[in-house]
N, C-alpha and C. Protein backbone atom coordinates (compact mmCIF):
# COMPACT_ATOMS: atom_id res chain seq x y z
N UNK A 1 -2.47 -10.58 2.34
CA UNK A 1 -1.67 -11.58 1.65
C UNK A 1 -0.36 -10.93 1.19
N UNK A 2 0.40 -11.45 1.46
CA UNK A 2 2.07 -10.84 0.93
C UNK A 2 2.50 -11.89 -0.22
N UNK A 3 3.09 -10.58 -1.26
CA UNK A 3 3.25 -11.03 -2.66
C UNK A 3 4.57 -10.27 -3.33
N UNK A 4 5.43 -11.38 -3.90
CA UNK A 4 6.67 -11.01 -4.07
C UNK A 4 5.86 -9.68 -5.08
N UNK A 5 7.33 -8.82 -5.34
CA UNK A 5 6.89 -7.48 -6.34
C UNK A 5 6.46 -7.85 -7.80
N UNK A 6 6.79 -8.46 -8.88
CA UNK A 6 6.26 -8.90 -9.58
C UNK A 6 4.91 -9.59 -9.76
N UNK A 7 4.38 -10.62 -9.12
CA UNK A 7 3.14 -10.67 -8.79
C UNK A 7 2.12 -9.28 -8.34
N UNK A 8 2.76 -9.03 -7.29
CA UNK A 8 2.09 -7.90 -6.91
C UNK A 8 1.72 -6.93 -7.67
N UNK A 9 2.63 -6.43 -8.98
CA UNK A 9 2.85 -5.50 -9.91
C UNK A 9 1.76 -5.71 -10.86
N UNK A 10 2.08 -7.12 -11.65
CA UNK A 10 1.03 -7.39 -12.53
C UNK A 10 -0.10 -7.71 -12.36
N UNK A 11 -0.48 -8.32 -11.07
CA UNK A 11 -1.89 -8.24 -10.30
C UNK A 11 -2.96 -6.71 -10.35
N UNK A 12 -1.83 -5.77 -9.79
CA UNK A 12 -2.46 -4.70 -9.49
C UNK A 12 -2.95 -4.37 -10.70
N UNK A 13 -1.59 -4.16 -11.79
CA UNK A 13 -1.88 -3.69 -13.07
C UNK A 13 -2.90 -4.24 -13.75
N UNK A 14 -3.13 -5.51 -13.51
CA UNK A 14 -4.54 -6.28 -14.28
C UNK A 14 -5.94 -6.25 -13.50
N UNK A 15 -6.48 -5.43 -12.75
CA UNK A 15 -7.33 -5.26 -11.22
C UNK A 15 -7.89 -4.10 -11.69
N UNK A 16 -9.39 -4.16 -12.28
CA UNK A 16 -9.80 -2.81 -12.67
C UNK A 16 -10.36 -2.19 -11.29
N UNK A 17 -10.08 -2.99 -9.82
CA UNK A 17 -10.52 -2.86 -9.08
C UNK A 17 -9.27 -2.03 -7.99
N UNK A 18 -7.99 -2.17 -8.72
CA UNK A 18 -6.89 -1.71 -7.72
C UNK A 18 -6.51 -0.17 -7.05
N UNK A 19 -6.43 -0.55 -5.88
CA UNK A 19 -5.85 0.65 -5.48
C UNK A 19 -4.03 0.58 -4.99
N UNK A 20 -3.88 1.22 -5.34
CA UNK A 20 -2.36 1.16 -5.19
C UNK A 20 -1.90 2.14 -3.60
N UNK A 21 -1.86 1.85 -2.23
CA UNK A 21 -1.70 2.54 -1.09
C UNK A 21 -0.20 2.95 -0.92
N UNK A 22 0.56 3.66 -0.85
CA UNK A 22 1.90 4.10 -0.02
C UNK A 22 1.46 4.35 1.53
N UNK A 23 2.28 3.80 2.56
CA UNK A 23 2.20 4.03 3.89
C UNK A 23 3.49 4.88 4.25
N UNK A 24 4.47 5.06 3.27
CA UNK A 24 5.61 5.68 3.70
C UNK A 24 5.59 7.39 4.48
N UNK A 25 6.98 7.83 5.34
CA UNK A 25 6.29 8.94 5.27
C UNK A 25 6.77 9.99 3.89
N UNK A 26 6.76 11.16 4.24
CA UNK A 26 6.86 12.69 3.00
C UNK A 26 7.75 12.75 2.89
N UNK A 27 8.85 12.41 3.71
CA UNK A 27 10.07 12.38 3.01
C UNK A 27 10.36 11.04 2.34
N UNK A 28 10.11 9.97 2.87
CA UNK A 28 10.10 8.64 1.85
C UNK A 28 9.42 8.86 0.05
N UNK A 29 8.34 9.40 0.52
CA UNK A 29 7.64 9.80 -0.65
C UNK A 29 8.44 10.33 -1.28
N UNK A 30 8.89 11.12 -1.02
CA UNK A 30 9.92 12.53 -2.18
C UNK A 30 10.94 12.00 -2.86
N UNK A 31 11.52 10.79 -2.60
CA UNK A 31 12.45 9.78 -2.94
C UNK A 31 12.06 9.18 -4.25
N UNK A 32 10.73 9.20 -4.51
CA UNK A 32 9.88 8.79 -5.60
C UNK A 32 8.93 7.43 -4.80
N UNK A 33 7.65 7.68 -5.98
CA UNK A 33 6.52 6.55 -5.70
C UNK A 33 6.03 5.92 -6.70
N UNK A 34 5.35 4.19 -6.43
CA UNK A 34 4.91 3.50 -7.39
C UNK A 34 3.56 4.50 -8.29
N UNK A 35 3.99 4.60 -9.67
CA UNK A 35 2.39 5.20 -10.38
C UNK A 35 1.35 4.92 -9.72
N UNK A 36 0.46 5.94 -9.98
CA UNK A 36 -1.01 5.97 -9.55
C UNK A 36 -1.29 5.70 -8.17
N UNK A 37 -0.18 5.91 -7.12
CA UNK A 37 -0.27 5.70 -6.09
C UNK A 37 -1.01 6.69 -4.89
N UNK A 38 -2.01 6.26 -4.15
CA UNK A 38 -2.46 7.01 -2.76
C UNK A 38 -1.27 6.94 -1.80
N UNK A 39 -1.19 8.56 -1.11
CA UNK A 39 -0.39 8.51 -0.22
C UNK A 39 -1.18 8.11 1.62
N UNK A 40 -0.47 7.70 2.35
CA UNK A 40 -1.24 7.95 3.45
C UNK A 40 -0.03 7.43 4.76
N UNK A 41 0.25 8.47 5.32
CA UNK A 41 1.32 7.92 6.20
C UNK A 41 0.88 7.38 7.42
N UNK A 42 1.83 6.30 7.32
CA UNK A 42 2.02 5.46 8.75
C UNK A 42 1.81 6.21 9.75
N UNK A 43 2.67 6.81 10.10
CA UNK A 43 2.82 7.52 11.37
C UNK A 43 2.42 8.80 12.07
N UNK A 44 1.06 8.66 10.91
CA UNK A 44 0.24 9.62 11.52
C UNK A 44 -0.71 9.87 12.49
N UNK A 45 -0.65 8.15 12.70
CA UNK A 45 -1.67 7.91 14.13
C UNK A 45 -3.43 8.05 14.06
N UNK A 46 -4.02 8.59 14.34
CA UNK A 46 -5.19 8.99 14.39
C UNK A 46 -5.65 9.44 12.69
N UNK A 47 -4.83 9.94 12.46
CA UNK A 47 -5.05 10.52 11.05
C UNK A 47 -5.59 9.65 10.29
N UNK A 48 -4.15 8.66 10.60
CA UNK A 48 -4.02 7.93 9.19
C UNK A 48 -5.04 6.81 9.55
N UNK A 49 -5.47 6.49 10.91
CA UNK A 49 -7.01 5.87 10.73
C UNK A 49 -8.08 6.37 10.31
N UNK A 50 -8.24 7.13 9.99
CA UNK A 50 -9.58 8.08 9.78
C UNK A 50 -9.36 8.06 8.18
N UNK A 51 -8.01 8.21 7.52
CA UNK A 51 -7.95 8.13 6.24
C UNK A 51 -7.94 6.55 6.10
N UNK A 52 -7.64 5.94 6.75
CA UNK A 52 -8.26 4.27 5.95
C UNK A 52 -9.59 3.76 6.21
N UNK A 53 -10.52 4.50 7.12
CA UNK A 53 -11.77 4.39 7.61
C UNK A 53 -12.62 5.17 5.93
N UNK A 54 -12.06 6.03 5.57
CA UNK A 54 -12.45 6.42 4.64
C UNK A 54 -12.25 6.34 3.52
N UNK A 55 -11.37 5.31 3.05
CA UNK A 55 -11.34 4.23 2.04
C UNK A 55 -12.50 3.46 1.62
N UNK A 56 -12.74 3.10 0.40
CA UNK A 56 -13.85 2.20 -0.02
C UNK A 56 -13.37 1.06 -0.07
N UNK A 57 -14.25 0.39 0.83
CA UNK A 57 -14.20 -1.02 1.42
C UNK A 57 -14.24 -2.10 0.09
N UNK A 58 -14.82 -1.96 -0.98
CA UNK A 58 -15.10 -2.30 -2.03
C UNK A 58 -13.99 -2.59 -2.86
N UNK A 59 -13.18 -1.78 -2.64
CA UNK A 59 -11.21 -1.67 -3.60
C UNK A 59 -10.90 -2.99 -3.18
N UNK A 60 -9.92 -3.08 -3.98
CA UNK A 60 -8.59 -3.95 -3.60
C UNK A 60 -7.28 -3.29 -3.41
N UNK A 61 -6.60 -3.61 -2.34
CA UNK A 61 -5.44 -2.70 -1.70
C UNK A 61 -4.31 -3.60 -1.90
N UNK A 62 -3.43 -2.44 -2.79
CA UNK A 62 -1.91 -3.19 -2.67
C UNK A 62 -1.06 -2.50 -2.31
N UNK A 63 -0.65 -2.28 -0.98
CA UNK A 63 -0.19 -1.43 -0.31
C UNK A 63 1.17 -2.11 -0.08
N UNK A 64 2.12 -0.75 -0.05
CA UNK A 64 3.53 -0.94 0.05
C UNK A 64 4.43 0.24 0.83
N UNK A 65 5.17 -0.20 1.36
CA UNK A 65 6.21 1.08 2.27
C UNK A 65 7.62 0.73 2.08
N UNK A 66 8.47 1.21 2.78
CA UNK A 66 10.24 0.96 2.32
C UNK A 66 10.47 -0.34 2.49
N UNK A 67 9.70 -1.43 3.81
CA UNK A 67 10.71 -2.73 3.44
C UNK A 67 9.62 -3.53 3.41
N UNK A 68 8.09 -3.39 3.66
CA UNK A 68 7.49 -4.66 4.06
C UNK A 68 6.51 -4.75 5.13
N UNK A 69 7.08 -4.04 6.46
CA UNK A 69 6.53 -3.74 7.65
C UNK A 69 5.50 -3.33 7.66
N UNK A 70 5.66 -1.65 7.60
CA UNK A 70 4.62 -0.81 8.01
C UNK A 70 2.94 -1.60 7.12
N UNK A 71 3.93 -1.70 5.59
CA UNK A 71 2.55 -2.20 4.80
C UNK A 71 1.56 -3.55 5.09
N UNK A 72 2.70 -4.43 6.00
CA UNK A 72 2.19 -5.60 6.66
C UNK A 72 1.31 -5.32 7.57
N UNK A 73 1.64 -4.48 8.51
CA UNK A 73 0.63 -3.87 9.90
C UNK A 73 -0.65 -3.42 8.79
N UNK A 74 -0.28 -2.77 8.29
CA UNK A 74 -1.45 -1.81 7.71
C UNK A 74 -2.78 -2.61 6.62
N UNK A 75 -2.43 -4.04 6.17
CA UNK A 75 -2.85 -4.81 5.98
C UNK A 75 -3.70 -5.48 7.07
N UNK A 76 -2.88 -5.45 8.01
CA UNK A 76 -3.18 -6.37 9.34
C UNK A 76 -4.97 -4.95 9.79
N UNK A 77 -4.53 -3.89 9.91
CA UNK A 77 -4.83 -2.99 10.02
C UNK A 77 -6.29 -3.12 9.69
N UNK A 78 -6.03 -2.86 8.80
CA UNK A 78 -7.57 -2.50 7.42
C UNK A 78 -8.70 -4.06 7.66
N UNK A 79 -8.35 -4.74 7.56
CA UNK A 79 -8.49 -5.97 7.77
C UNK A 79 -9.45 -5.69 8.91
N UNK A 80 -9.19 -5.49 9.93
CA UNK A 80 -9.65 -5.00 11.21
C UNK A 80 -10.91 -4.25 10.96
N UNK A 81 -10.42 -3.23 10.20
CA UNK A 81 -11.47 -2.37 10.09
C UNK A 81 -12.74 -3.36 8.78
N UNK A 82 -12.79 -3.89 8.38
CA UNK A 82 -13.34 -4.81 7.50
C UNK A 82 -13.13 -4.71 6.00
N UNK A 83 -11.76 -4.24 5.51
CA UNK A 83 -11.48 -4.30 4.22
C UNK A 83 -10.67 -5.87 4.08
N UNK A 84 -11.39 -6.75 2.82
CA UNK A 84 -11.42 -7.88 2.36
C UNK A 84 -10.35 -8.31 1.75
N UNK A 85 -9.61 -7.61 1.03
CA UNK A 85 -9.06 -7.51 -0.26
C UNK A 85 -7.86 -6.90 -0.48
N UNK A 86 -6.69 -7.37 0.46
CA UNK A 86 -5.05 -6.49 0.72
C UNK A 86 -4.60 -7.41 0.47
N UNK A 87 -3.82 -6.41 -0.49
CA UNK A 87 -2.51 -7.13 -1.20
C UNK A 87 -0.74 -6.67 -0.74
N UNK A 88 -0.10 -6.99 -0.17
CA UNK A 88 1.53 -6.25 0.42
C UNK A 88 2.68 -6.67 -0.11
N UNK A 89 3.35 -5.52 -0.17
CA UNK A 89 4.49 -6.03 -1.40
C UNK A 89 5.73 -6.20 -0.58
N UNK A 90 5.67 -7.46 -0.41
CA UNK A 90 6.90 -7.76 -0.06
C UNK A 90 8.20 -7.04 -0.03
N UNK A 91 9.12 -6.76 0.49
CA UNK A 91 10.44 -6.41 0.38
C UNK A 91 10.40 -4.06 0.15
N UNK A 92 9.11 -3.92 -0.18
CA UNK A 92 8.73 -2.80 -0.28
C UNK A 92 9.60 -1.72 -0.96
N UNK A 93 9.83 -0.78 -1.24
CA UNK A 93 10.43 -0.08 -1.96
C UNK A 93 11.91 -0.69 -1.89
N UNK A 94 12.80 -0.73 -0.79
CA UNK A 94 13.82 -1.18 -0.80
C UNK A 94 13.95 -2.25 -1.70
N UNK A 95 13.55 -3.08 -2.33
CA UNK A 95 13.68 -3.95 -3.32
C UNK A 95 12.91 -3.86 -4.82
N UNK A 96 12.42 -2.78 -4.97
CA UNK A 96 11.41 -2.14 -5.82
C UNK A 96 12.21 -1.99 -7.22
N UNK A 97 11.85 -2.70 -8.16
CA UNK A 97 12.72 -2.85 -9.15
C UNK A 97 11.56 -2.13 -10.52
N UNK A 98 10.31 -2.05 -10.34
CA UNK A 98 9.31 -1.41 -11.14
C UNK A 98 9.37 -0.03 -11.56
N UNK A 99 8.13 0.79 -12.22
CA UNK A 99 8.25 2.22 -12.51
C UNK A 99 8.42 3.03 -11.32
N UNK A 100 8.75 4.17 -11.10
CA UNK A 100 8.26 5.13 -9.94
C UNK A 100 8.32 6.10 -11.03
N UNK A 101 7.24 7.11 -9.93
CA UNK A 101 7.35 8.43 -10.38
C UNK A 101 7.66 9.76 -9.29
């Protein structure tokens, strides 16, 4: 489900169930990231399936990257693999008006 950043923000923040995903890559990261955030890059291919295979199916995912995209696929993604419960932040860092750290 795609959710402007505000929704998305206070959702997560109220979700004793949330996980907060970054798909960006290490150098995106270094730019700064949303608090309490998991890293796990896109474009790691094989990797980065094996790291969402090993995610608990049980979370709720609000996953976000620089515009929207990657976190859309990766929604699309997980989904696949049988996680229930993705949340994508619209407009993605590029429009990211919240905390980072």
């Amino acid at each position: 489900m795609d959710l402007q950043q505000e929704q998305w923000w206070n959702d997560a923040q109220n979700d004793e169930n949330a996980v907060i995903l970054d798909v960006r890559t290490d150098d995106e990261v270094s730019e700064g990231m949303i608090p309490n955030a998991i890293h796990h890059d896109f474009y790691q291919g094989q990797d980065f399936l094996n790291a969402l295979e090993a995610l608990d199916k049980s979370k709720n995912y609000y996953v976000y990257c620089r515009s929207g995209n990657r976190s859309g696929q990766t929604c699309m993604l997980m989904k696949q693999l049988g996680f229930e419960n993705l949340y994508n932040l619209l407009g993605g860092m590029n429009e990211w008006e919240g905390p980072t750290e």
